[in-house]
C-alpha atoms as a PDB file:
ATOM      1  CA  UNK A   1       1.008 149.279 -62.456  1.00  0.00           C
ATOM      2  CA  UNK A   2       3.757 152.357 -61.674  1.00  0.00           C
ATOM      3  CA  UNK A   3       3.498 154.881 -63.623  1.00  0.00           C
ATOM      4  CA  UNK A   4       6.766 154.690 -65.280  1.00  0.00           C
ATOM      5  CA  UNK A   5       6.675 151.173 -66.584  1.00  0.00           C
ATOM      6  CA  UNK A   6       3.567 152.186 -68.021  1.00  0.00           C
ATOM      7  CA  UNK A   7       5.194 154.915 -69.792  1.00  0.00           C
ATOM      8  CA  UNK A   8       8.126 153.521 -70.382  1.00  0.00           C
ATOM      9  CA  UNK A   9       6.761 150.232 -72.081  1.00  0.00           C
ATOM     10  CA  UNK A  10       4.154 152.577 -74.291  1.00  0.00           C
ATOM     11  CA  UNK A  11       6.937 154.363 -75.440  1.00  0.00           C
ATOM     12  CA  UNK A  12       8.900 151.789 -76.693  1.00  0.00           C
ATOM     13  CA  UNK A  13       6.218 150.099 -78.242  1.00  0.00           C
ATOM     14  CA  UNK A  14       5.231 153.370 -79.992  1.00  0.00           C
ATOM     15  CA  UNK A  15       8.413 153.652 -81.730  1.00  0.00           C
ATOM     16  CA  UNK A  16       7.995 153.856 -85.267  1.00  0.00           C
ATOM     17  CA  UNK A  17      10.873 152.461 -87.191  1.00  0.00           C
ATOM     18  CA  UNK A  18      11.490 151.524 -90.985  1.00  0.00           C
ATOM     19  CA  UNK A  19      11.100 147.432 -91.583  1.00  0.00           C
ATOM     20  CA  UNK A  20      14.677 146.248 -91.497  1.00  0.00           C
ATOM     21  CA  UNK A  21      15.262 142.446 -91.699  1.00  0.00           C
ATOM     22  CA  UNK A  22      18.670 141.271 -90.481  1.00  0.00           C
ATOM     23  CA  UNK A  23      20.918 139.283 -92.485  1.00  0.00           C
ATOM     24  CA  UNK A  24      23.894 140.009 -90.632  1.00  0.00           C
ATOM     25  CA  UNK A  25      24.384 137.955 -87.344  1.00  0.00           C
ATOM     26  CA  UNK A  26      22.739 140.178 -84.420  1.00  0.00           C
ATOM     27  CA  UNK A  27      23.024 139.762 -80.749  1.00  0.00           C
ATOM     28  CA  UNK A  28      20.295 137.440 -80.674  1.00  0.00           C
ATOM     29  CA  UNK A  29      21.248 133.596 -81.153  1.00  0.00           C
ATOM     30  CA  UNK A  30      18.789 130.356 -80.459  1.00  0.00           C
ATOM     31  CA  UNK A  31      19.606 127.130 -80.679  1.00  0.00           C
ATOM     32  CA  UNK A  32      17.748 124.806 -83.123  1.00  0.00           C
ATOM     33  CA  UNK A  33      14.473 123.375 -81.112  1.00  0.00           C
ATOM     34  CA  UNK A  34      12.470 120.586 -82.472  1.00  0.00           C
ATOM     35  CA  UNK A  35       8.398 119.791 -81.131  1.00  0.00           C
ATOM     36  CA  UNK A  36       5.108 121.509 -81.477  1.00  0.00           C
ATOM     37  CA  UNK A  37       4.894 124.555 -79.568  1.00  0.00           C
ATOM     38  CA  UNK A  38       8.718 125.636 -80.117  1.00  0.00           C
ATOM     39  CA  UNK A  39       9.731 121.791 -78.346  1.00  0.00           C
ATOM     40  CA  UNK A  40       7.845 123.114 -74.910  1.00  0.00           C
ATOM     41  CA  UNK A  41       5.976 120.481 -72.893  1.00  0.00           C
ATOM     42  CA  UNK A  42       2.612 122.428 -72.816  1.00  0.00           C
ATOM     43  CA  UNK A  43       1.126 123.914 -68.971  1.00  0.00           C
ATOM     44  CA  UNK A  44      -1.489 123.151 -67.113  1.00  0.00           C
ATOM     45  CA  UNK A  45      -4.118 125.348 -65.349  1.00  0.00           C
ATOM     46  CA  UNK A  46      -1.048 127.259 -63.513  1.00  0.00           C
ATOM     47  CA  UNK A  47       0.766 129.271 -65.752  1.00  0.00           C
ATOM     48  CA  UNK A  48       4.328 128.783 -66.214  1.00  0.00           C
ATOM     49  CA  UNK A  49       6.990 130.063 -68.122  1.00  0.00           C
ATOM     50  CA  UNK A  50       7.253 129.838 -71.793  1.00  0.00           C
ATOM     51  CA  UNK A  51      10.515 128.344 -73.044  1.00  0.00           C
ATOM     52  CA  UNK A  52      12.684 129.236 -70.025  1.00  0.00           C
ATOM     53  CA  UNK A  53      16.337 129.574 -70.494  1.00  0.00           C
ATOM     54  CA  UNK A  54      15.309 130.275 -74.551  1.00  0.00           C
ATOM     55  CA  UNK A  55      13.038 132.450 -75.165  1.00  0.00           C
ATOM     56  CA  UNK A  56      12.242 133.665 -71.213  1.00  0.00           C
ATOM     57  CA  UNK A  57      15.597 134.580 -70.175  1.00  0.00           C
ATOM     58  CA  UNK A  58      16.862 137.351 -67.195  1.00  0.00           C
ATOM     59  CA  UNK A  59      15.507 140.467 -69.313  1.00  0.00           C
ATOM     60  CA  UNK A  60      13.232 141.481 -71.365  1.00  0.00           C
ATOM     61  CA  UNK A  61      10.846 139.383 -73.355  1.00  0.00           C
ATOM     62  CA  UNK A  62       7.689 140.383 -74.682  1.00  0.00           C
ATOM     63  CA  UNK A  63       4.689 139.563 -76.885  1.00  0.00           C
ATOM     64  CA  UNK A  64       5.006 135.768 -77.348  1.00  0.00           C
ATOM     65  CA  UNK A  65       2.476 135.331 -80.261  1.00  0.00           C
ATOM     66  CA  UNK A  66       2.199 132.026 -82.698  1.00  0.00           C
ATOM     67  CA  UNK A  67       0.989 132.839 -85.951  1.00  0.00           C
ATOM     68  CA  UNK A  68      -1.970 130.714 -87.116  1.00  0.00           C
ATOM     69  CA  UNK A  69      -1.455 127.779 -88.702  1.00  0.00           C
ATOM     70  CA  UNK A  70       0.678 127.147 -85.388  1.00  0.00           C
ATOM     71  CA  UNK A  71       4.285 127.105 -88.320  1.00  0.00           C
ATOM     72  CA  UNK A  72       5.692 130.945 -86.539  1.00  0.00           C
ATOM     73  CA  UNK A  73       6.548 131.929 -83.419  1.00  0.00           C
ATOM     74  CA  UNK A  74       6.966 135.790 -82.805  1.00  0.00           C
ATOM     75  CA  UNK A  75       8.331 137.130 -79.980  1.00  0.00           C
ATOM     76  CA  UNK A  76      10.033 140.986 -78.604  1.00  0.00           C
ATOM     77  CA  UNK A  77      13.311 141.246 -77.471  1.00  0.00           C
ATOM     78  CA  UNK A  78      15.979 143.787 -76.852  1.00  0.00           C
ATOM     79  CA  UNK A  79      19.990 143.126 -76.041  1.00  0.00           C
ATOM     80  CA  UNK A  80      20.554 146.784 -73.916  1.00  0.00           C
ATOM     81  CA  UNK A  81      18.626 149.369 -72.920  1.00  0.00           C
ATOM     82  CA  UNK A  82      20.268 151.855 -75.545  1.00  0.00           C
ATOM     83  CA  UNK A  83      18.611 149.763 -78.225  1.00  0.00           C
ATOM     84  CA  UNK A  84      15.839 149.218 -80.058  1.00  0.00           C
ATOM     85  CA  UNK A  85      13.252 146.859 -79.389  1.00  0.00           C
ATOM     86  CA  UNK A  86      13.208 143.889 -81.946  1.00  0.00           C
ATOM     87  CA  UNK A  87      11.052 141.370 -83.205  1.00  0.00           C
ATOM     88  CA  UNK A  88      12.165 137.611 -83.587  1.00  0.00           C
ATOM     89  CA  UNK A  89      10.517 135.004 -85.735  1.00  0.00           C
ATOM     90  CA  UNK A  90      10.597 131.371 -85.868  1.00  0.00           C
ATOM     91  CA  UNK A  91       9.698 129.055 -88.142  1.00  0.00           C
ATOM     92  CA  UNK A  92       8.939 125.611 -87.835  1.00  0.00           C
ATOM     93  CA  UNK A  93      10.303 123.424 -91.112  1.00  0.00           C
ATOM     94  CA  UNK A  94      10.617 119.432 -90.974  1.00  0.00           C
ATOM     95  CA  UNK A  95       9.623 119.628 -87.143  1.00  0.00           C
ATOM     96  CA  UNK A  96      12.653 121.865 -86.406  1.00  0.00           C
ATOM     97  CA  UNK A  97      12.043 125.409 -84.909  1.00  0.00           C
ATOM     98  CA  UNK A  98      14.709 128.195 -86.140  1.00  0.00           C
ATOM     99  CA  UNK A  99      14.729 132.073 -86.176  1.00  0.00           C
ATOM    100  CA  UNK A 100      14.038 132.760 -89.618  1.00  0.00           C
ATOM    101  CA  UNK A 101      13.634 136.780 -89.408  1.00  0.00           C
ATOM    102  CA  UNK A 102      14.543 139.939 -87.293  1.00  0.00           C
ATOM    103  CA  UNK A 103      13.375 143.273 -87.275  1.00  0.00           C
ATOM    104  CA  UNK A 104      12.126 146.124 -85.699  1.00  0.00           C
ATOM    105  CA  UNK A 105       9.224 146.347 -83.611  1.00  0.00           C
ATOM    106  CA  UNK A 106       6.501 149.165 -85.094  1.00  0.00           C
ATOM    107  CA  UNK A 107       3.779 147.952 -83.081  1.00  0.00           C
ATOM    108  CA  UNK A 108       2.856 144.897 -81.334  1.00  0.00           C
ATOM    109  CA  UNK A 109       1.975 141.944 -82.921  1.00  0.00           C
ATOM    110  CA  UNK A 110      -1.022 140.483 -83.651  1.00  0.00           C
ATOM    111  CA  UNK A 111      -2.258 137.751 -86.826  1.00  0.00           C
ATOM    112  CA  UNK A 112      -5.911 138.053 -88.491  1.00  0.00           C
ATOM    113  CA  UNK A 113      -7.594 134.972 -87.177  1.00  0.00           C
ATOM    114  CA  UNK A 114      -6.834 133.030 -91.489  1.00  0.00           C
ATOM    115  CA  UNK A 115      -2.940 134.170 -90.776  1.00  0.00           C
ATOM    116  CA  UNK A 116      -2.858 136.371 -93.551  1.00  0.00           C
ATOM    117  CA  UNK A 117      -2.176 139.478 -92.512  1.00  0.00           C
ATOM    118  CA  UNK A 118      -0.126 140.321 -89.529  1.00  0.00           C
ATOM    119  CA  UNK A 119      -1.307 143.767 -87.457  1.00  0.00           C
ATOM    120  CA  UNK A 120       1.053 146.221 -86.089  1.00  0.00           C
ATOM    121  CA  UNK A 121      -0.089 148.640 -84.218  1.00  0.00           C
ATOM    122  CA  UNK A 122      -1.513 151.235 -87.075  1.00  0.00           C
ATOM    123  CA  UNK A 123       0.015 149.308 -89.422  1.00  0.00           C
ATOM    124  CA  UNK A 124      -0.219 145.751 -91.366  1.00  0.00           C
ATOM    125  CA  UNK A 125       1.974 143.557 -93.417  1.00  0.00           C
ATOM    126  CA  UNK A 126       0.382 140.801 -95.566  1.00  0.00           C
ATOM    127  CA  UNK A 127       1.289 137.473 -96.759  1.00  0.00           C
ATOM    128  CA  UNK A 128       3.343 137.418 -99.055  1.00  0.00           C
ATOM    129  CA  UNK A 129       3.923 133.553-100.251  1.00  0.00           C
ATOM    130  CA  UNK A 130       6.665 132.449 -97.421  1.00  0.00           C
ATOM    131  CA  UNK A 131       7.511 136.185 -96.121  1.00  0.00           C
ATOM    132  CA  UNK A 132       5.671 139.278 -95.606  1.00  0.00           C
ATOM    133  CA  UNK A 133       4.743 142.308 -97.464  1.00  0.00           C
ATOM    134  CA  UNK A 134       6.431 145.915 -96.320  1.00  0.00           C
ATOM    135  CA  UNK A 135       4.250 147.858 -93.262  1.00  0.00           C
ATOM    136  CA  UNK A 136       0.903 149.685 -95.043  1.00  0.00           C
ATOM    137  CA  UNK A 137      -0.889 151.878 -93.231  1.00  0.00           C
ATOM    138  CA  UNK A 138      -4.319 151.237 -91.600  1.00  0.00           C
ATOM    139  CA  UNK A 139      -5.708 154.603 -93.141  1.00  0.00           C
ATOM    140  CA  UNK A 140      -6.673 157.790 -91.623  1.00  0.00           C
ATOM    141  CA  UNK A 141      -9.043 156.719 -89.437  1.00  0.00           C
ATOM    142  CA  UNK A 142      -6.451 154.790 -87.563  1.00  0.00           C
ATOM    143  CA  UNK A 143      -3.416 156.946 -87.965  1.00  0.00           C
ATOM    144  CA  UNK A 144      -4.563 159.817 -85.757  1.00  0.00           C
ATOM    145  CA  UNK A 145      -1.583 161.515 -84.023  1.00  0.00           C
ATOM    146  CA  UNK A 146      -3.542 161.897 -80.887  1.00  0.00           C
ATOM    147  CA  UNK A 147      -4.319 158.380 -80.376  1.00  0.00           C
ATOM    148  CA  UNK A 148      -1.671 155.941 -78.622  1.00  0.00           C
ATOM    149  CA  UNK A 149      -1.992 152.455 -80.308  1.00  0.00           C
ATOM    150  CA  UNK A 150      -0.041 149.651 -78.921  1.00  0.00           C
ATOM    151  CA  UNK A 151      -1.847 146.987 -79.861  1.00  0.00           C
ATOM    152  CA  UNK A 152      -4.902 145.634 -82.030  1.00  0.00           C
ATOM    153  CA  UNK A 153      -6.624 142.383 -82.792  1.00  0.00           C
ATOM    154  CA  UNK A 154      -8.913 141.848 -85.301  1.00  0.00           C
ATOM    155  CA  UNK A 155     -12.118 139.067 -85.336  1.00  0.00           C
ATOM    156  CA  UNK A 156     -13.062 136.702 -88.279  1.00  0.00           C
ATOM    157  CA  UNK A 157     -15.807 139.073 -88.740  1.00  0.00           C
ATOM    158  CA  UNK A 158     -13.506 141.775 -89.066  1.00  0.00           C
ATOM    159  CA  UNK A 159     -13.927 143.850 -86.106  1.00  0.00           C
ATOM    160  CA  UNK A 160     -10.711 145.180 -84.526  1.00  0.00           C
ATOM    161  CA  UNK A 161     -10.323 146.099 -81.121  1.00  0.00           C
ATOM    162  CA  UNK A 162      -7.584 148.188 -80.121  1.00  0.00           C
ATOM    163  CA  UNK A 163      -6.083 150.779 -76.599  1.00  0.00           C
ATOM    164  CA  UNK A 164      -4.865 154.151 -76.522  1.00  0.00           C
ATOM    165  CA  UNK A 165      -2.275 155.502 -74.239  1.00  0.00           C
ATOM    166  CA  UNK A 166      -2.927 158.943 -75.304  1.00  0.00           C
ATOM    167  CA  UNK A 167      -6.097 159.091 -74.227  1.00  0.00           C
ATOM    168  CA  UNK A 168      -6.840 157.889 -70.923  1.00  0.00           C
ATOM    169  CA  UNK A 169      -5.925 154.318 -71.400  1.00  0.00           C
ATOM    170  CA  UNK A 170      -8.738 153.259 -72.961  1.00  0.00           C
ATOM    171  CA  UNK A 171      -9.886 150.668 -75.351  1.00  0.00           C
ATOM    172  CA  UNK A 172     -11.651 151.173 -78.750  1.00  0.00           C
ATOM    173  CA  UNK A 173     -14.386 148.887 -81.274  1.00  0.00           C
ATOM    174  CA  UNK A 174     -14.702 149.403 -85.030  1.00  0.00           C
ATOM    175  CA  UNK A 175     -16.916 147.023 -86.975  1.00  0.00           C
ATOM    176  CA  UNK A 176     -17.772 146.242 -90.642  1.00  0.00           C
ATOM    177  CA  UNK A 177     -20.804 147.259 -91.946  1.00  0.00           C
ATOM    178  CA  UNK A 178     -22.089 145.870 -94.784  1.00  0.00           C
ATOM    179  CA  UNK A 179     -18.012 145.426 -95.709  1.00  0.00           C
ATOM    180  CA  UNK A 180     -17.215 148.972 -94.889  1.00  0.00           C
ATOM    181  CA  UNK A 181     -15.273 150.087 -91.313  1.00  0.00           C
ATOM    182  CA  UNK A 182     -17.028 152.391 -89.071  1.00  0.00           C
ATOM    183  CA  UNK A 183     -15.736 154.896 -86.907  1.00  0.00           C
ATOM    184  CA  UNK A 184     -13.858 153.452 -83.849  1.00  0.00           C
ATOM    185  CA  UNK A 185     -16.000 153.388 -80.836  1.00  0.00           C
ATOM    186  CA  UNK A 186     -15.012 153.807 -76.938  1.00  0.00           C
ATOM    187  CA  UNK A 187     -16.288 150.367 -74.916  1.00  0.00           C
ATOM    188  CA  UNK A 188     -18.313 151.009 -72.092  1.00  0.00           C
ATOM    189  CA  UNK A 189     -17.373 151.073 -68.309  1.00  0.00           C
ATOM    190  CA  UNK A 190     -17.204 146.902 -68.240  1.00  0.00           C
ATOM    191  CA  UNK A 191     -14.149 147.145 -70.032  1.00  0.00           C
ATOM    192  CA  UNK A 192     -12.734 151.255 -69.300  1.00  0.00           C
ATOM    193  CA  UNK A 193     -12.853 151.025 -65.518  1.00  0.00           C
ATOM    194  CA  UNK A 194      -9.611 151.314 -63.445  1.00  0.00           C
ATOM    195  CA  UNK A 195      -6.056 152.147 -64.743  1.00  0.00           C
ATOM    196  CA  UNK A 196      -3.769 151.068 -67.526  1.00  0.00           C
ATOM    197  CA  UNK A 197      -6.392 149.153 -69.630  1.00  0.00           C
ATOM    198  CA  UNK A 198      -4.644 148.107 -72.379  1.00  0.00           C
ATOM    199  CA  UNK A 199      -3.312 144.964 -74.759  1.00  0.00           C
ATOM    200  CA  UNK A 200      -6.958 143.894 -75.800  1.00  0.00           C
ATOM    201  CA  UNK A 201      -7.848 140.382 -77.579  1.00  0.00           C
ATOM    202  CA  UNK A 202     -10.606 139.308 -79.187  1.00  0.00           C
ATOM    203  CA  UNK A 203     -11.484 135.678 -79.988  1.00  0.00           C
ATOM    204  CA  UNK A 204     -11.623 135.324 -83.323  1.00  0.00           C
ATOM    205  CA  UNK A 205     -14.995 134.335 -83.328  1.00  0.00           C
ATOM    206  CA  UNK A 206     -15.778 137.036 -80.690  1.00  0.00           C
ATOM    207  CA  UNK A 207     -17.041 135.227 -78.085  1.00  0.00           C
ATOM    208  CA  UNK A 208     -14.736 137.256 -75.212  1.00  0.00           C
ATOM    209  CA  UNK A 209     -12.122 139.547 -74.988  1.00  0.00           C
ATOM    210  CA  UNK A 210      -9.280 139.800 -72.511  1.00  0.00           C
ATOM    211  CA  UNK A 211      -7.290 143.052 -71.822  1.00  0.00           C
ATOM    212  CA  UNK A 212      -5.317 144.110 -68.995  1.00  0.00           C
ATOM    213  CA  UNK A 213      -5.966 146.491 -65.960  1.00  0.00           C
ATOM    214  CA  UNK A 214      -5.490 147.602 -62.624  1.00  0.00           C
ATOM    215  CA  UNK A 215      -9.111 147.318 -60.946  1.00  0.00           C
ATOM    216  CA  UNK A 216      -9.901 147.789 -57.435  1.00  0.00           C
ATOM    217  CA  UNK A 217     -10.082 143.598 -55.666  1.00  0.00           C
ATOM    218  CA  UNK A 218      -6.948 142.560 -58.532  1.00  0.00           C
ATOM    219  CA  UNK A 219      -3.510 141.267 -56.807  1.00  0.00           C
ATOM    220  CA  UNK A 220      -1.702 144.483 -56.586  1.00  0.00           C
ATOM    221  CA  UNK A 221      -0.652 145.445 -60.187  1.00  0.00           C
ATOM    222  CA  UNK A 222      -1.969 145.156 -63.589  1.00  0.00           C
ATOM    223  CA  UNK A 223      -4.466 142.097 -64.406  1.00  0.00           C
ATOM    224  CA  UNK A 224      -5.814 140.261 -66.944  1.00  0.00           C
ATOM    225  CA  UNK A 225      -9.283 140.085 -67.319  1.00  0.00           C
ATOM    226  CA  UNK A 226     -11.853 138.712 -69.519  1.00  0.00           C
ATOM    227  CA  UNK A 227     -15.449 139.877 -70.518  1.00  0.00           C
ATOM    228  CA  UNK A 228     -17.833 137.093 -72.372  1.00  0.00           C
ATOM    229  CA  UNK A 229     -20.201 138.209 -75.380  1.00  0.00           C
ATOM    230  CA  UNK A 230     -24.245 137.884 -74.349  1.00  0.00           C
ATOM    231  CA  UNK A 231     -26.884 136.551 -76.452  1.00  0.00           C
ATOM    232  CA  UNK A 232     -27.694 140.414 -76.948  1.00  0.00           C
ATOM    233  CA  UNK A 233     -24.404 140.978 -78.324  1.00  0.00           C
ATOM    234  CA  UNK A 234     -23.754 143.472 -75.140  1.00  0.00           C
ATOM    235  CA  UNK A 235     -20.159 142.246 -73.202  1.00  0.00           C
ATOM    236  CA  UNK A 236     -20.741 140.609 -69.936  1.00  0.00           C
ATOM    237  CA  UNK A 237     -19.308 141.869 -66.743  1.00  0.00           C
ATOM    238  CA  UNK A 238     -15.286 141.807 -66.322  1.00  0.00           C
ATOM    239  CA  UNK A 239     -13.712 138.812 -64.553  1.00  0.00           C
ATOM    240  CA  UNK A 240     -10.586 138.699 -63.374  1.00  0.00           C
ATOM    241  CA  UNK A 241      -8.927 135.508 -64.892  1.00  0.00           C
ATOM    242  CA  UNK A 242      -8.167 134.507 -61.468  1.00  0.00           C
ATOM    243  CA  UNK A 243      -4.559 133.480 -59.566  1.00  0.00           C
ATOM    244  CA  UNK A 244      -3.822 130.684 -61.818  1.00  0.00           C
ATOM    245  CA  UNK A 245      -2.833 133.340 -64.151  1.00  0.00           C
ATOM    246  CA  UNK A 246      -2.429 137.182 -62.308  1.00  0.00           C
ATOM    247  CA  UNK A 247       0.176 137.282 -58.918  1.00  0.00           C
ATOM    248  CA  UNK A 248       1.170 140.618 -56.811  1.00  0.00           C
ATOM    249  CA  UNK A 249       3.079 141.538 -60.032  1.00  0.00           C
ATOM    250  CA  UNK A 250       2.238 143.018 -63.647  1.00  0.00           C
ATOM    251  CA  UNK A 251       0.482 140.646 -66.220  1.00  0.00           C
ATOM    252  CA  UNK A 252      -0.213 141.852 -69.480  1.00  0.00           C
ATOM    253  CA  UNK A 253      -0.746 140.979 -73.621  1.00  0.00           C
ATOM    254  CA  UNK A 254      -2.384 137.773 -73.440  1.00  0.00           C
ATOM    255  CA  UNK A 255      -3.115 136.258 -76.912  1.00  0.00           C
ATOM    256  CA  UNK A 256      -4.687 132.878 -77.544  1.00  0.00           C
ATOM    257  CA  UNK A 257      -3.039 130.243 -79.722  1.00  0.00           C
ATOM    258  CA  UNK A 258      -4.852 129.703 -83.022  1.00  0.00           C
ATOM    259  CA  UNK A 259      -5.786 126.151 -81.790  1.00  0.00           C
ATOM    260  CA  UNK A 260      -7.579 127.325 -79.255  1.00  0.00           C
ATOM    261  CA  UNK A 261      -5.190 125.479 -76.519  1.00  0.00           C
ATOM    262  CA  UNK A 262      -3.409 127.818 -75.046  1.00  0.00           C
ATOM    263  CA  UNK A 263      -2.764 130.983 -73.719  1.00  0.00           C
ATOM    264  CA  UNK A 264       0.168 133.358 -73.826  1.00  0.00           C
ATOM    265  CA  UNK A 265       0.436 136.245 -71.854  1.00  0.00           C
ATOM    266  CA  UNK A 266       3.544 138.426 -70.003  1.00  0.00           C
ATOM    267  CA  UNK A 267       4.686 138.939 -66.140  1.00  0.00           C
ATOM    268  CA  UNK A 268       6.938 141.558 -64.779  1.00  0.00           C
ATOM    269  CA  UNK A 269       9.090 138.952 -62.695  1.00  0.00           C
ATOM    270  CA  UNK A 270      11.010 141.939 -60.771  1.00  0.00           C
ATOM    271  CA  UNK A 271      10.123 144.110 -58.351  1.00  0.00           C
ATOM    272  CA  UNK A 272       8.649 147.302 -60.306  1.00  0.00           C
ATOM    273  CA  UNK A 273      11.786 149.346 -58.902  1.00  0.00           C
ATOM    274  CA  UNK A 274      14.398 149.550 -62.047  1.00  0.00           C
ATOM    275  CA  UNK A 275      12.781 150.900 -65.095  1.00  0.00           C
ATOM    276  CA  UNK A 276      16.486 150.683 -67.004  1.00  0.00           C
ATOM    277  CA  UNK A 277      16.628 146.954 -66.606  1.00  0.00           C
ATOM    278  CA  UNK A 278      13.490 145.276 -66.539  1.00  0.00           C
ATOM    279  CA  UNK A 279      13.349 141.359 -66.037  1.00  0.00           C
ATOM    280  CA  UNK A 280       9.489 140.606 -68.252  1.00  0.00           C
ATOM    281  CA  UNK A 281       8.772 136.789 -69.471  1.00  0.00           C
ATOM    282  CA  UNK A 282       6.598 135.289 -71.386  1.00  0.00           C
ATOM    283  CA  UNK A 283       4.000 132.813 -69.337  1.00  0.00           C
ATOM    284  CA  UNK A 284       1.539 130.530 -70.495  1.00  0.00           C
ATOM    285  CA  UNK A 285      -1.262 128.267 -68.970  1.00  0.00           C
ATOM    286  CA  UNK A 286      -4.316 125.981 -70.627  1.00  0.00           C
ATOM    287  CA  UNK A 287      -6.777 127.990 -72.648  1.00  0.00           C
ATOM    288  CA  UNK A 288      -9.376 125.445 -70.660  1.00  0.00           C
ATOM    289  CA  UNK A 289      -9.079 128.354 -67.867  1.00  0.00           C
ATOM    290  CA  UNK A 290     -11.414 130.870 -69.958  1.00  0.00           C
ATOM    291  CA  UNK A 291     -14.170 127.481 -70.054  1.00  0.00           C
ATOM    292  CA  UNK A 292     -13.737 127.436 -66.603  1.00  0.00           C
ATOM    293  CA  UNK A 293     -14.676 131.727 -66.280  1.00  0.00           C
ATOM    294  CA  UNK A 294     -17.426 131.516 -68.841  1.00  0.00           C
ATOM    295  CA  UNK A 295     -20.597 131.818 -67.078  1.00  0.00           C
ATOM    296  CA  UNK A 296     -23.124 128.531 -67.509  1.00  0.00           C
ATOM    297  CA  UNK A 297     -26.589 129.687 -69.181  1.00  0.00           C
END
């Protein structure tokens, strides 16, 4: 991936802003969609475009993330390059899809696998009855000014696995204990090998993980690429999830619907050369692709 998308997309998402939910009417406008899966006719084993024409438009659109419970739809946006990056929600009431909050980004997205709390970054909100609590902080061992979170998902168990800009581009583990968090730990070479490795997910019952790279044999930019759990607990080789899902351009922050059906992820759909006016979309493709990668025993 160039250098300066990289930068430029870990800056934004490192911008930490005060929650603000709109009331007002903002620059962003949907129509009212009705259907499971925000009204989309679901993919196959190529991915495809999410929502095209709604929610993947000519710009930039990032992070496409259903809550559990499959209700919310969260997605990152901006109208101009001069402002800030926002979050929009949907929610799904009487089969009927429509934005029901806007605010700031602080941190990609990410929902605890019983869609109770949603992560941020180094922050949280929880559930609060039909809305959301204000941002807490994940504590000192994850607010460290010298690491660069941009995103991190967290297991039924309770592990969280999370990247850092700052430092190399690498990803980092912390587990519970006996209910109490241990020190974040840097994954071995399977998963920090090449450049930008970033945007991890775990399964929620951690059976793989997928994060993004660019690895000598990808397609040319930044890849997705998926490591399965052993029966020793150690994480199996990387595999690159193939070109059903990467191309010659940048794919990135794949997330797996709650249902286990599907999976979300983005593409860069320009060329790499104008930083000021990216065109990013939102892709999905059947979650049957990671069967397909996991290695028969």
């Amino acid at each position: 991936m160039k250098a300066t998308t990289c930068l430029l997309l870990a800056f934004v998402i490192s911008i930490n802003t005060a929650f603000v939910q709109e009331n007002k009417e903002s620059d962003f406008n949907f129509p009212d969609i009705a259907g499971s899966y925000m009204g989309q006719k679901p993919p196959g084993m190529v991915a495809e475009p999410f929502a095209p024409g709604i929610i993947s438009k000519g710009g930039w659109e990032i992070e496409g993330v259903f809550a559990p419970g499959m209700k919310e739809f969260y997605f990152v946006t901006r109208s101009g390059k001069e402002k800030p990056s926002t979050v929009i929600g949907f929610r799904q009431q009487d089969n009927v899809w429509k934005k029901y909050i806007e605010f700031k980004r602080t941190g990609e997205i990410s929902f605890s696998p019983d869609g109770s709390r949603m992560h941020m970054a180094k922050g949280y909100k929880d559930r609060r009855g039909d809305g959301w609590s204000e941002r807490k902080n994940l504590g000192p061992m994850f607010n460290r000014e010298d690491w660069g979170i941009m995103r991190l998902t967290a297991s039924s168990k309770g592990t969280y696995v999370f990247d850092d800009y700052k430092n190399d581009d690498v990803i980092r583990i912390s587990t519970l204990k006996d209910g109490k968090r241990q020190e974040p730990k840097k994954m071995g070479p399977v998963v920090n090998t090449g450049k930008w490795t970033a945007h991890p997910f775990i399964a929620p019952d951690e059976s793989y993980l997928i994060w993004d790279s660019e690895r000598e044999g990808g397609y040319g930019d930044s890849d997705l690429y998926i490591s399965f759990r052993q029966k020793d607990d150690s994480w199996g080789p990387a595999i690159n999830m193939g070109d059903k899902v990467n191309s010659d351009k940048w794919e990135a922050f794949a997330s797996v619907t709650s249902d286990g059906k599907y999976m979300l992820f983005n593409r860069r759909i320009d060329d790499g050369s104008n930083n000021d006016n990216m065109n990013v979309d939102i892709y999905w493709v059947d979650a049957k692709v990671i069967e397909n990668l996991r290695p028969q025993h």
